[in-house]
PDB file of N, CA and C in Angstrom:
ATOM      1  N   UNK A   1     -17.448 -26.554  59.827  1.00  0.00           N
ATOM      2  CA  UNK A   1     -16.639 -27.478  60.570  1.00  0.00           C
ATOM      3  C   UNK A   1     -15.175 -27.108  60.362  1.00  0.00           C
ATOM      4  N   UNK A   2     -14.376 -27.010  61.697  1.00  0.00           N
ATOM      5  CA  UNK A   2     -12.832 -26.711  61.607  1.00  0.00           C
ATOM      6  C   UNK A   2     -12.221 -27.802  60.721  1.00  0.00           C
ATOM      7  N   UNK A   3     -11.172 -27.998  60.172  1.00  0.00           N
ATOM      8  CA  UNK A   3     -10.574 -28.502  59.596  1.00  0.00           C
ATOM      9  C   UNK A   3      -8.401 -28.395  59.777  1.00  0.00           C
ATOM     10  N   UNK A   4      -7.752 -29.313  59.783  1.00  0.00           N
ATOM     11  CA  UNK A   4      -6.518 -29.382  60.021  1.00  0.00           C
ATOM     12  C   UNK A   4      -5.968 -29.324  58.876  1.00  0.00           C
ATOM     13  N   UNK A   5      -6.430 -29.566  58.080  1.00  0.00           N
ATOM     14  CA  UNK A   5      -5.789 -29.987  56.594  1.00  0.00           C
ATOM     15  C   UNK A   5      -5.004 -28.868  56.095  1.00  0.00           C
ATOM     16  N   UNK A   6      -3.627 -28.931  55.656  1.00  0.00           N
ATOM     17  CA  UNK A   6      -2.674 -28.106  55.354  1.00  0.00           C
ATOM     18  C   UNK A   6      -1.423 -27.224  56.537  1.00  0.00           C
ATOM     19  N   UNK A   7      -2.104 -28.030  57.508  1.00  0.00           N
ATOM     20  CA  UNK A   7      -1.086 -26.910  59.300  1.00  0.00           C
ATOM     21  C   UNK A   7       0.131 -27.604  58.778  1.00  0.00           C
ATOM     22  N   UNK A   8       1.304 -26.456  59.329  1.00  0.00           N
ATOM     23  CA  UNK A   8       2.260 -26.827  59.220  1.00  0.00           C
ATOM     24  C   UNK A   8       2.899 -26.405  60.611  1.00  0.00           C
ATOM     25  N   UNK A   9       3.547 -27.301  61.448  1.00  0.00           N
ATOM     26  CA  UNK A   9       4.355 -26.917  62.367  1.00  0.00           C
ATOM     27  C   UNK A   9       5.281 -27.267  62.157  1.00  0.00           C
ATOM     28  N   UNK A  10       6.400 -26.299  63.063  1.00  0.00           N
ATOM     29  CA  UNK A  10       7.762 -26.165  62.735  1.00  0.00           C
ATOM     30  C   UNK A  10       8.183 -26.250  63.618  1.00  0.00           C
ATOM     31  N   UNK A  11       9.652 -26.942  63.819  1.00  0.00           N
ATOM     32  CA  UNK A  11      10.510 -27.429  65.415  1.00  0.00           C
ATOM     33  C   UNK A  11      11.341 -26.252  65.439  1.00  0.00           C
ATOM     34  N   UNK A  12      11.913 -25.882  66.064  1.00  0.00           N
ATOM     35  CA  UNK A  12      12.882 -24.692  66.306  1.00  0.00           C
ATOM     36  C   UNK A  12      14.001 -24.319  65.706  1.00  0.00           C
ATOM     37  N   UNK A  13      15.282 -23.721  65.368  1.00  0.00           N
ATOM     38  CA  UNK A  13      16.059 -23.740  64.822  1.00  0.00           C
ATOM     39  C   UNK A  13      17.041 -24.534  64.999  1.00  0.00           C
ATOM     40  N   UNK A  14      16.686 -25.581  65.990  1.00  0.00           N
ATOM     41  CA  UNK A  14      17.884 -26.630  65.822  1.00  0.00           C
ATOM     42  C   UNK A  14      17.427 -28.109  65.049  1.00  0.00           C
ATOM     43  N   UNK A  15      16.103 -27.994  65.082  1.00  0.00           N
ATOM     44  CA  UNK A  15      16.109 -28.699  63.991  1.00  0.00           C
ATOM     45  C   UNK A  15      15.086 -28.133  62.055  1.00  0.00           C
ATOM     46  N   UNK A  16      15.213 -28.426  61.282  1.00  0.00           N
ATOM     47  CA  UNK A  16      14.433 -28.351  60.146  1.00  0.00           C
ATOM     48  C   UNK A  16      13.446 -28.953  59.397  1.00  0.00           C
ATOM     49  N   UNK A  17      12.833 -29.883  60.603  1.00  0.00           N
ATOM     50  CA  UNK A  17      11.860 -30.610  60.030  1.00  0.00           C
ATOM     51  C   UNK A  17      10.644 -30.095  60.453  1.00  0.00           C
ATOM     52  N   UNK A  18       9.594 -29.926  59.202  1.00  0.00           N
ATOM     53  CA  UNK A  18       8.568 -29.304  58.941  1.00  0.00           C
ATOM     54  C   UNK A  18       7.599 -31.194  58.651  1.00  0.00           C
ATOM     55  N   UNK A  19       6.030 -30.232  60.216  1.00  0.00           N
ATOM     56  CA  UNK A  19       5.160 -31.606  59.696  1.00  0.00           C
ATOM     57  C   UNK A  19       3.846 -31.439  59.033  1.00  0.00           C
ATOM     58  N   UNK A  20       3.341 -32.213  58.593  1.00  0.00           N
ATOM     59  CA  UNK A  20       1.864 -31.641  57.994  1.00  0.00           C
ATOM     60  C   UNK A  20       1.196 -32.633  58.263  1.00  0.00           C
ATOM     61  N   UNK A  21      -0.266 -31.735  59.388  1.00  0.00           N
ATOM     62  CA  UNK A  21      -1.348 -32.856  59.376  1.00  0.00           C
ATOM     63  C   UNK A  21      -1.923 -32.844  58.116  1.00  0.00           C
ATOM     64  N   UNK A  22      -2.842 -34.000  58.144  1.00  0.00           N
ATOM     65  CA  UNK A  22      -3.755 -33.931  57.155  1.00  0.00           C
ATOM     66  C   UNK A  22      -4.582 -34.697  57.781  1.00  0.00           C
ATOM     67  N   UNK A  23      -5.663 -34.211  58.233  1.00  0.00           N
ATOM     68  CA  UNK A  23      -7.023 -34.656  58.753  1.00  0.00           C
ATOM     69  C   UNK A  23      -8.053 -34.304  58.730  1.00  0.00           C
ATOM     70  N   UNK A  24      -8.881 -35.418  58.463  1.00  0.00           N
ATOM     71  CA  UNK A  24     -10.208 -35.860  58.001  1.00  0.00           C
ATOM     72  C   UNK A  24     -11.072 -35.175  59.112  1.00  0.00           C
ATOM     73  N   UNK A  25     -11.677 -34.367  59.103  1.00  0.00           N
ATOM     74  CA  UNK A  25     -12.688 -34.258  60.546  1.00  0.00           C
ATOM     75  C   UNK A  25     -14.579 -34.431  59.989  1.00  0.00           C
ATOM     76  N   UNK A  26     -14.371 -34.703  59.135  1.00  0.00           N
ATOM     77  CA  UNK A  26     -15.749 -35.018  58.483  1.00  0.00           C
ATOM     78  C   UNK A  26     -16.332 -36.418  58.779  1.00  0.00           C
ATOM     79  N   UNK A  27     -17.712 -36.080  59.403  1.00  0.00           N
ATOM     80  CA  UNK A  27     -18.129 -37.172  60.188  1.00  0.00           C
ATOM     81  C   UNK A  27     -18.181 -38.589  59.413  1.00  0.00           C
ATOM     82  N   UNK A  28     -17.827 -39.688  60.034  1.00  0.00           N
ATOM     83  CA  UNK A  28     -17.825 -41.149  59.387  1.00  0.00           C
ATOM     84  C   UNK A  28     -18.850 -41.165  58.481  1.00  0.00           C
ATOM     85  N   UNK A  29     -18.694 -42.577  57.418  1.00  0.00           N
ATOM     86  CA  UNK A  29     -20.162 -42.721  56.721  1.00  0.00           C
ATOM     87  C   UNK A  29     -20.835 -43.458  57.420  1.00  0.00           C
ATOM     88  N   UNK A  30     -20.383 -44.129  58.289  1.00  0.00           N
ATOM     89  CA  UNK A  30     -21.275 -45.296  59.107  1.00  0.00           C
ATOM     90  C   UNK A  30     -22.326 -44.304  59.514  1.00  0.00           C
ATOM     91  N   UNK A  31     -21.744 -42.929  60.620  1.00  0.00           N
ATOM     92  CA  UNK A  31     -22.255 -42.123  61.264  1.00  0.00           C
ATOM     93  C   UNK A  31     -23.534 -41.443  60.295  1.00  0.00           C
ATOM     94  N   UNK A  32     -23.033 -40.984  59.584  1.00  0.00           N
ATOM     95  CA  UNK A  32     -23.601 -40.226  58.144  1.00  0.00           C
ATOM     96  C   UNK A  32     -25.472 -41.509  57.830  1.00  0.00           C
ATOM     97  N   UNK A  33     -24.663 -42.769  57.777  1.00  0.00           N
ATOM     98  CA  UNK A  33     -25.852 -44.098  57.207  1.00  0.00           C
ATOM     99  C   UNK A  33     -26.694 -44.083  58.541  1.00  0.00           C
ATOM    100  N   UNK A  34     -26.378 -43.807  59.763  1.00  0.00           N
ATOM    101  CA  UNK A  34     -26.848 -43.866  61.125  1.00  0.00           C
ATOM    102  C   UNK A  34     -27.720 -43.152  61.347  1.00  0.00           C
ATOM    103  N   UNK A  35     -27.723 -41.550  61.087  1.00  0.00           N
ATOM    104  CA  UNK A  35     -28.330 -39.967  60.978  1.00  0.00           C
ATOM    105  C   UNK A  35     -29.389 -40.480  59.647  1.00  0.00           C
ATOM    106  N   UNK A  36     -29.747 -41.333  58.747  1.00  0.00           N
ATOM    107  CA  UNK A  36     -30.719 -41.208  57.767  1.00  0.00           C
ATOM    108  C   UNK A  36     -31.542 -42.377  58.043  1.00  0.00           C
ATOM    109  N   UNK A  37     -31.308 -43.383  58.688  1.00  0.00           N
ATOM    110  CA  UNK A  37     -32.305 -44.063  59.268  1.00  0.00           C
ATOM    111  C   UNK A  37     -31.847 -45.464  59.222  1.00  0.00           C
ATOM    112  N   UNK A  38     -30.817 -45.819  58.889  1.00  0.00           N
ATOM    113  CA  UNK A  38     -29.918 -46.968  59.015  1.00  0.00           C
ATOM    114  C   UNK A  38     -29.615 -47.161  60.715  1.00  0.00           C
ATOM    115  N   UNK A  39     -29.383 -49.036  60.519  1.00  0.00           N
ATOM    116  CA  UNK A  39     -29.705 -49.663  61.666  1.00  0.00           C
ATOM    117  C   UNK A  39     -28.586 -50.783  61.762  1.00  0.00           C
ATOM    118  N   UNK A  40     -28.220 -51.196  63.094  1.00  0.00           N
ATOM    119  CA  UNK A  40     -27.008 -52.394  62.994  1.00  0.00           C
ATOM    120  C   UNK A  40     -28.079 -53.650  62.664  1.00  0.00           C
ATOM    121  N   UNK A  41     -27.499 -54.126  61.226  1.00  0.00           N
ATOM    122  CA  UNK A  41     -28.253 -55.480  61.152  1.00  0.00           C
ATOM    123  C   UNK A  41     -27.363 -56.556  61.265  1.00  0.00           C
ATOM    124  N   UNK A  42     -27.522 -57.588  62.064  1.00  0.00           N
ATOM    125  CA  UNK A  42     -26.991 -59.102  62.290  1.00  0.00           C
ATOM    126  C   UNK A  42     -27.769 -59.968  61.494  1.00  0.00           C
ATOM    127  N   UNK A  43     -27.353 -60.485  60.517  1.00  0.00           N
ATOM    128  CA  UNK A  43     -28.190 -62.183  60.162  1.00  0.00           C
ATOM    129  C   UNK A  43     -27.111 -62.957  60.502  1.00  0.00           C
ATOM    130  N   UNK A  44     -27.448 -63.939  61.208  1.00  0.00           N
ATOM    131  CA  UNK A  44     -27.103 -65.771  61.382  1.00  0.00           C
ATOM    132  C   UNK A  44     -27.639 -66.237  60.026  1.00  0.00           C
ATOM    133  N   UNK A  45     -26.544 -66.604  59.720  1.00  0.00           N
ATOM    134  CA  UNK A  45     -26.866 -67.479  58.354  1.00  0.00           C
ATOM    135  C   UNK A  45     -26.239 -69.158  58.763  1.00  0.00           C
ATOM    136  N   UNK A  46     -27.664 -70.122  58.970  1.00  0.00           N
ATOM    137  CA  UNK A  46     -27.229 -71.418  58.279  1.00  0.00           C
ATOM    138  C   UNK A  46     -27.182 -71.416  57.163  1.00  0.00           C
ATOM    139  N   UNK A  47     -25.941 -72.547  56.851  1.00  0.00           N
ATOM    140  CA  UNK A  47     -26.222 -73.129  55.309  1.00  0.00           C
ATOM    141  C   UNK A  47     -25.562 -74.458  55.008  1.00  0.00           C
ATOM    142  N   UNK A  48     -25.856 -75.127  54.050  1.00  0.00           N
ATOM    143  CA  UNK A  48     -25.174 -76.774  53.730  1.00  0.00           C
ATOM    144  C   UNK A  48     -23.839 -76.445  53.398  1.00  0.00           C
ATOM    145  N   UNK A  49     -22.868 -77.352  54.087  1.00  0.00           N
ATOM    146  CA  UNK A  49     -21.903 -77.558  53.133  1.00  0.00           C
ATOM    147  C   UNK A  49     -21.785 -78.388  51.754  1.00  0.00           C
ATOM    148  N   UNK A  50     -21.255 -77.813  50.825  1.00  0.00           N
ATOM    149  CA  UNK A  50     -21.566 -78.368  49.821  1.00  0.00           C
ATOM    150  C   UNK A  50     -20.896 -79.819  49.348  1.00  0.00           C
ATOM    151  N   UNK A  51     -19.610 -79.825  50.510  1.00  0.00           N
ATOM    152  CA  UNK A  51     -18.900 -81.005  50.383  1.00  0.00           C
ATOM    153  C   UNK A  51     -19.734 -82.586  51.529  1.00  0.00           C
ATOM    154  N   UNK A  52     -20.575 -82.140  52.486  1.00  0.00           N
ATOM    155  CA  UNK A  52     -21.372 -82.826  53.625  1.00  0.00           C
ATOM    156  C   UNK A  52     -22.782 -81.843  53.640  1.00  0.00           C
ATOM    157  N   UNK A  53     -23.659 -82.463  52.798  1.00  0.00           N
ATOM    158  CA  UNK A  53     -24.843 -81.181  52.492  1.00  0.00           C
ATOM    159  C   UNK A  53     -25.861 -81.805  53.875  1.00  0.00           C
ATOM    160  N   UNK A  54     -24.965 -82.769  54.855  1.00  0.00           N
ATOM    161  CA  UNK A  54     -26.087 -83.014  55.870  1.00  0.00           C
ATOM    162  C   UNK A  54     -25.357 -82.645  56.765  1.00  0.00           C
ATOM    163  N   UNK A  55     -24.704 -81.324  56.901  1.00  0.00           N
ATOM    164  CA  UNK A  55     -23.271 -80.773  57.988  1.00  0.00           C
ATOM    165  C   UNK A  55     -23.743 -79.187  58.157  1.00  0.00           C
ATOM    166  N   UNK A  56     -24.367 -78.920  58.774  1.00  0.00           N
ATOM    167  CA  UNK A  56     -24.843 -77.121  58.782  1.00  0.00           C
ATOM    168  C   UNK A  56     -23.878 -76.631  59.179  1.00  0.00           C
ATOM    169  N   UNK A  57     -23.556 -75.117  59.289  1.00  0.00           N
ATOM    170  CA  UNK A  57     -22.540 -74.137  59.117  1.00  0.00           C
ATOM    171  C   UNK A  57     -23.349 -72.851  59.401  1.00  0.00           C
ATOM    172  N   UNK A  58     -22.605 -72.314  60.136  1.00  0.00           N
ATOM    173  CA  UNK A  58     -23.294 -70.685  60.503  1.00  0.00           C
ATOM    174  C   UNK A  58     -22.096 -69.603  60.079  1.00  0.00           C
ATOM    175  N   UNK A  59     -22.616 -68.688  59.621  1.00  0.00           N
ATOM    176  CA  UNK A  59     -21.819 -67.337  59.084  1.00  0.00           C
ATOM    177  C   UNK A  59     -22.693 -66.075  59.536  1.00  0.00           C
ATOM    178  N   UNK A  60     -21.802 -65.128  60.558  1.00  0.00           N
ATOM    179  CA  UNK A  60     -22.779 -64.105  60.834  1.00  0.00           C
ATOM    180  C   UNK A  60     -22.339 -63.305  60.314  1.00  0.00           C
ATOM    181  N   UNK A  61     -23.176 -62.141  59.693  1.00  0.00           N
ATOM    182  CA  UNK A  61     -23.035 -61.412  58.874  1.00  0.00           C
ATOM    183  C   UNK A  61     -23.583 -59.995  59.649  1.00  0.00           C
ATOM    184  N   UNK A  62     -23.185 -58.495  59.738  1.00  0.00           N
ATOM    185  CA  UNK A  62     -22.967 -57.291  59.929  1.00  0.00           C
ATOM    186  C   UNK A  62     -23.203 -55.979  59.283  1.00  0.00           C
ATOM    187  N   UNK A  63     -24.058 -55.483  58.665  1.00  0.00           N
ATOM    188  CA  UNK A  63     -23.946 -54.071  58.666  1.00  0.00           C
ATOM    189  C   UNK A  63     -24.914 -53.063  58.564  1.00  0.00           C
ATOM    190  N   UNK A  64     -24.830 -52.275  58.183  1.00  0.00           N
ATOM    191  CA  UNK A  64     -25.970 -51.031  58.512  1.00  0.00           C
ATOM    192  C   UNK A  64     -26.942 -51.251  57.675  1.00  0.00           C
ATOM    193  N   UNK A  65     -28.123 -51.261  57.508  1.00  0.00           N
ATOM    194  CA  UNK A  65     -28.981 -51.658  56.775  1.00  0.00           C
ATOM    195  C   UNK A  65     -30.380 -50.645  57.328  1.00  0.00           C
ATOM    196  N   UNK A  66     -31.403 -51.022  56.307  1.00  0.00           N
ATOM    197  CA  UNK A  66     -32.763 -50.031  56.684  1.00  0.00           C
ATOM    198  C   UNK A  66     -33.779 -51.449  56.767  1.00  0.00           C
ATOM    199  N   UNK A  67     -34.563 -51.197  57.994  1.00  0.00           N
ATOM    200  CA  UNK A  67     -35.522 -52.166  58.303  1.00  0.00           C
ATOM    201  C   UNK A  67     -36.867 -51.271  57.893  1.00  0.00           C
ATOM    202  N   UNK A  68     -37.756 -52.226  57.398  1.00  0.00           N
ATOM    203  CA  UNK A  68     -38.368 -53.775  56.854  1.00  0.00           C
ATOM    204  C   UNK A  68     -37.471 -54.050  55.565  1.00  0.00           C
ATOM    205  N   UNK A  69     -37.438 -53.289  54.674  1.00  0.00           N
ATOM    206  CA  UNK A  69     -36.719 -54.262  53.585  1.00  0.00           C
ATOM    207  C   UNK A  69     -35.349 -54.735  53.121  1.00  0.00           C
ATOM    208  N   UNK A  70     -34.530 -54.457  54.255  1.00  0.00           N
ATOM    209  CA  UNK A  70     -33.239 -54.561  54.016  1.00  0.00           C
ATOM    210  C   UNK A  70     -32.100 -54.668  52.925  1.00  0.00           C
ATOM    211  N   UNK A  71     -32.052 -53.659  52.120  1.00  0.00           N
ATOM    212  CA  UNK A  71     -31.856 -53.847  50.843  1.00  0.00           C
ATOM    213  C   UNK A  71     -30.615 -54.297  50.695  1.00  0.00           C
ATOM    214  N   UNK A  72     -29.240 -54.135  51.922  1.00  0.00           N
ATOM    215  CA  UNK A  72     -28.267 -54.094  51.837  1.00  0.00           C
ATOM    216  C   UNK A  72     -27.595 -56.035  52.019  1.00  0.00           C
ATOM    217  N   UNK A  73     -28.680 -56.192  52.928  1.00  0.00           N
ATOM    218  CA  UNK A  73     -28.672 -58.151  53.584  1.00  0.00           C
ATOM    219  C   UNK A  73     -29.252 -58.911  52.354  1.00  0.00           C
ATOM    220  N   UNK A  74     -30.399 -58.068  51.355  1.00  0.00           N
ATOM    221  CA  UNK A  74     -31.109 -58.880  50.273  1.00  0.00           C
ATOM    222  C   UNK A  74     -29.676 -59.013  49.160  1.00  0.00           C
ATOM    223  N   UNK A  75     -28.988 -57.632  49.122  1.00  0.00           N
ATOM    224  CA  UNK A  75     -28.121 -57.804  48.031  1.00  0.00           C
ATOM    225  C   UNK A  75     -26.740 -59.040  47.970  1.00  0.00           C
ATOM    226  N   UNK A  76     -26.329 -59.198  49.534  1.00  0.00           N
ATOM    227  CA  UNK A  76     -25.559 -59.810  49.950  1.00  0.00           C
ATOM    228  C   UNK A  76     -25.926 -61.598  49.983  1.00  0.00           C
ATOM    229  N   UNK A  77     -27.474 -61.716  50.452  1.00  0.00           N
ATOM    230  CA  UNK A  77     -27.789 -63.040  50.037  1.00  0.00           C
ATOM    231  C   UNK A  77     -28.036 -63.339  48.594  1.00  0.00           C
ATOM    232  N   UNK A  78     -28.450 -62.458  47.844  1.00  0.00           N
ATOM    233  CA  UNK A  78     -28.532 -62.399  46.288  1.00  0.00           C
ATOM    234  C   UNK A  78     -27.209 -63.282  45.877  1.00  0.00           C
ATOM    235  N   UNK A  79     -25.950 -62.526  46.087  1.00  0.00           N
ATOM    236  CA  UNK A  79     -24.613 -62.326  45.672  1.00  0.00           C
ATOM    237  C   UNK A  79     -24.432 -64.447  46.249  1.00  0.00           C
ATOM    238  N   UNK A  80     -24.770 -64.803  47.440  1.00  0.00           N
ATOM    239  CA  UNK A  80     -24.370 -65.731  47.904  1.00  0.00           C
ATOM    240  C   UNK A  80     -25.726 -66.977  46.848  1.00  0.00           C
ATOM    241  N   UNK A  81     -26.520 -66.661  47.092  1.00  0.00           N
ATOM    242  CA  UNK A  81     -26.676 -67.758  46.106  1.00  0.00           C
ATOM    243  C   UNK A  81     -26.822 -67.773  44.551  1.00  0.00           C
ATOM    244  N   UNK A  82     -26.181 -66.947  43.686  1.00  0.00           N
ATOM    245  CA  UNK A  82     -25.520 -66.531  42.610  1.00  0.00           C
ATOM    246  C   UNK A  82     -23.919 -67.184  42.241  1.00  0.00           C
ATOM    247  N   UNK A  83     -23.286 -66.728  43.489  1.00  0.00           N
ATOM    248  CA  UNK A  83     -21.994 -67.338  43.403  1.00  0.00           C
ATOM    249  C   UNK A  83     -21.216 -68.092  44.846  1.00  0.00           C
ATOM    250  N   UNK A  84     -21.564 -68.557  45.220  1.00  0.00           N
ATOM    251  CA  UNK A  84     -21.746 -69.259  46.757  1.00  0.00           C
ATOM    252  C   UNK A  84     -21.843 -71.147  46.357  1.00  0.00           C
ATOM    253  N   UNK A  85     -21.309 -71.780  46.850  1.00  0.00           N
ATOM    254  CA  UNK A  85     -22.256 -73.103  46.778  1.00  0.00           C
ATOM    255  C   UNK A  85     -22.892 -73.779  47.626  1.00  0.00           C
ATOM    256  N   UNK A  86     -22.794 -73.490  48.788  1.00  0.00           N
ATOM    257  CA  UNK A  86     -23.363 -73.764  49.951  1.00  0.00           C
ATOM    258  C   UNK A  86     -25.036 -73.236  49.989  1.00  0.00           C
ATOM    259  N   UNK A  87     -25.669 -73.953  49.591  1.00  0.00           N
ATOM    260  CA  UNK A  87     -27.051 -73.613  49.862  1.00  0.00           C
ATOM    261  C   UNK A  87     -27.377 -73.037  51.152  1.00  0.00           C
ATOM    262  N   UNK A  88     -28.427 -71.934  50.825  1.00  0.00           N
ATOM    263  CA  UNK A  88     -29.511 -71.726  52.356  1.00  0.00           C
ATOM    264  C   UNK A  88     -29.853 -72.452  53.137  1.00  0.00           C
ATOM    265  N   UNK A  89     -30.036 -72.619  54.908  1.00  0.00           N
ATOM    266  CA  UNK A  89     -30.610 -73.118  55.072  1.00  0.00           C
ATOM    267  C   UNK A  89     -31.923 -72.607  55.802  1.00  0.00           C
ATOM    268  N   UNK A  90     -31.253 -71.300  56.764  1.00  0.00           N
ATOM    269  CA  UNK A  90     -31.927 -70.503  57.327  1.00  0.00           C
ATOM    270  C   UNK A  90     -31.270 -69.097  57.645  1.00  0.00           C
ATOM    271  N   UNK A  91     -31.694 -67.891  57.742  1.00  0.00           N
ATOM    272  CA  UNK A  91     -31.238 -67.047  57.958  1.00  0.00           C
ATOM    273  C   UNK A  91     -31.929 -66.097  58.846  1.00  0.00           C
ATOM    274  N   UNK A  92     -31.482 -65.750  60.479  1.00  0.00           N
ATOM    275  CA  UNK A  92     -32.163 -65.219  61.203  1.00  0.00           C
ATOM    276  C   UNK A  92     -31.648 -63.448  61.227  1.00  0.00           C
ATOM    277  N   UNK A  93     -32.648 -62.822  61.294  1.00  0.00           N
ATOM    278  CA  UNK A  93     -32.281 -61.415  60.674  1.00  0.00           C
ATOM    279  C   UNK A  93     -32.514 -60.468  62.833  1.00  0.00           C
ATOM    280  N   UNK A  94     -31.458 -59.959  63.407  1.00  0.00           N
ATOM    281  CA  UNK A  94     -31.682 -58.696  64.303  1.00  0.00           C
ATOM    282  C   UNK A  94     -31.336 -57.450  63.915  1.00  0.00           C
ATOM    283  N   UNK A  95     -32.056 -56.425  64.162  1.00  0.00           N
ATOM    284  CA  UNK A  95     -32.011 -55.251  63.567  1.00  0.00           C
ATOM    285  C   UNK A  95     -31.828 -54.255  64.959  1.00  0.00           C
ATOM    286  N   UNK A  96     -31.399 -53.359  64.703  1.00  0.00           N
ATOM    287  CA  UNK A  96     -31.175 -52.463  65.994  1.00  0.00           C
ATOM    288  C   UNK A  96     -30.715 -50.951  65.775  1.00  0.00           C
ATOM    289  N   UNK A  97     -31.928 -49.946  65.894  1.00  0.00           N
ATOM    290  CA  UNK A  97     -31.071 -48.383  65.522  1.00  0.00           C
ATOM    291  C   UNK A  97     -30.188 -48.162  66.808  1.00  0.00           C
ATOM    292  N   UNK A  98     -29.282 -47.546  66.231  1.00  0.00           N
ATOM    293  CA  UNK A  98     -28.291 -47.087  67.229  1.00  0.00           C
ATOM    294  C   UNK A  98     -28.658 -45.408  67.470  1.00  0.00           C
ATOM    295  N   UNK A  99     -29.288 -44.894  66.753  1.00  0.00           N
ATOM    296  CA  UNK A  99     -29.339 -43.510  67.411  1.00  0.00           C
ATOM    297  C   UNK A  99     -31.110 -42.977  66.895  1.00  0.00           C
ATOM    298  N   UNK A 100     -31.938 -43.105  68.131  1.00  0.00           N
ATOM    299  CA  UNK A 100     -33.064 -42.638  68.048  1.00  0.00           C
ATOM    300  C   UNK A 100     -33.495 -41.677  68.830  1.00  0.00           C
ATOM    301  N   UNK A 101     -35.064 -41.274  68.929  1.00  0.00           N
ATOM    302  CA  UNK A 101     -35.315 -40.050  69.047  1.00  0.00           C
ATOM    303  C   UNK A 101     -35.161 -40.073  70.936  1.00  0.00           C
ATOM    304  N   UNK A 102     -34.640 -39.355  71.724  1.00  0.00           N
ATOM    305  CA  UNK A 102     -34.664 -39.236  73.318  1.00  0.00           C
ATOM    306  C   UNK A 102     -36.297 -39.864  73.561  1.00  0.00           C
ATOM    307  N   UNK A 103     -36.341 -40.865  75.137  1.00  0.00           N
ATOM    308  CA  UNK A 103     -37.748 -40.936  75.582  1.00  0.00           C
ATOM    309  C   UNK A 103     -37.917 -40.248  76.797  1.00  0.00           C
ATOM    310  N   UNK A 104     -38.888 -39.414  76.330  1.00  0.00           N
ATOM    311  CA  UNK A 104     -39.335 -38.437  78.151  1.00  0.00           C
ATOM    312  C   UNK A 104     -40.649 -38.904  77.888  1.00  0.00           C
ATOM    313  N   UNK A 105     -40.587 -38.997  79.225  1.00  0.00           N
ATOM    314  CA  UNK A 105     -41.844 -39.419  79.695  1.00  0.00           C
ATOM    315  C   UNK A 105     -41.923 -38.650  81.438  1.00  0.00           C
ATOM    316  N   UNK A 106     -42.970 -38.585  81.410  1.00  0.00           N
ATOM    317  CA  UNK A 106     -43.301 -37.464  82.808  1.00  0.00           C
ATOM    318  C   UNK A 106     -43.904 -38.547  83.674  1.00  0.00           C
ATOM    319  N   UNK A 107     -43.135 -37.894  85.082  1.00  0.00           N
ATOM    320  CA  UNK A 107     -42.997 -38.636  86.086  1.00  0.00           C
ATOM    321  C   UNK A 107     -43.516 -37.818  87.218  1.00  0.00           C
ATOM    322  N   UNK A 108     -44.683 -38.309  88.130  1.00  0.00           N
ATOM    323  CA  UNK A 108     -45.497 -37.859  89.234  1.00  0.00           C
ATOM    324  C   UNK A 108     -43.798 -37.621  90.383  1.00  0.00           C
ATOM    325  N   UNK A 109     -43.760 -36.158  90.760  1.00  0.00           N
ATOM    326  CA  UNK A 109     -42.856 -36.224  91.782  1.00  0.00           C
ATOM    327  C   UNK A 109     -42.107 -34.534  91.988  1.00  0.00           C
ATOM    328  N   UNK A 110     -41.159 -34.942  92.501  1.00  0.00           N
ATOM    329  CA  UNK A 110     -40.992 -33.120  93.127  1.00  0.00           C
ATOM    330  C   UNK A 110     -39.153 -33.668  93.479  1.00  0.00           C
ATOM    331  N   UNK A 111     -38.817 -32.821  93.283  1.00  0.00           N
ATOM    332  CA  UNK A 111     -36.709 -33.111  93.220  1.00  0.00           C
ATOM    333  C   UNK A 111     -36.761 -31.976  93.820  1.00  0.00           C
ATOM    334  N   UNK A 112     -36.026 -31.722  95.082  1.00  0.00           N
ATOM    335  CA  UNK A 112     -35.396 -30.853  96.462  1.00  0.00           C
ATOM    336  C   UNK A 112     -33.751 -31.288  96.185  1.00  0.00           C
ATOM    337  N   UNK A 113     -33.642 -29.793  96.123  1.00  0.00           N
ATOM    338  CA  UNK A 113     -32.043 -29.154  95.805  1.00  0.00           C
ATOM    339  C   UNK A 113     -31.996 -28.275  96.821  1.00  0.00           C
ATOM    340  N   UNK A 114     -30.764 -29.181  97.626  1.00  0.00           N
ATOM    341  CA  UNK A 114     -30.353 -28.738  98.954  1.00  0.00           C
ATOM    342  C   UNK A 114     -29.741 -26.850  98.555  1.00  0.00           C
TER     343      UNK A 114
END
């Protein structure tokens, strides 16, 4: 992979200012978590407020995760009822790969190119 890191261009002799990129061209980690089998996960989280525990509250929550066991949404609800006070009430989980394998599928027919 090309890389920018260290170019130096130079303005002409009327002026003396020297610039330096420095850029990253190495693919994202999102991208990187995407390519190994990671998926956009959404949970809707109800939960009580702890000040009106008969007052529900929704918090949606975001990120790349691996379906069935979601280790990344388990650690995050872990963390919330550990140090959180708002109890559970429900939490609805969508999962979605963003980059899977192409679908061909063969189709009865004939394409005429003028």
């Amino acid at each position: 992979m090309l890389g920018l890191e260290g170019i130096i261009v130079s303005k002409g002799s009327w002026g003396s200012k020297d610039v330096r990129v420095s850029q990253d061209l190495s693919p994202n980690q999102d991208f990187r978590r995407q390519l190994e089998g990671y998926g956009l996960t959404t949970a809707n989280i109800l939960y009580r407020r702890p000040d009106h525990p008969w007052l529900l509250q929704t918090y949606v929550w975001q990120d790349y995760d691996l379906c069935p066991a979601f280790p990344v949404l388990n650690k995050f609800l872990n963390f919330w009822l550990e140090q959180l006070e708002g109890p559970l009430h429900s939490v609805t989980v969508a999962h979605a790969r963003l980059i899977k394998p192409a679908e061909i599928r063969a189709v009865d027919g004939e394409f005429r190119l003028h």
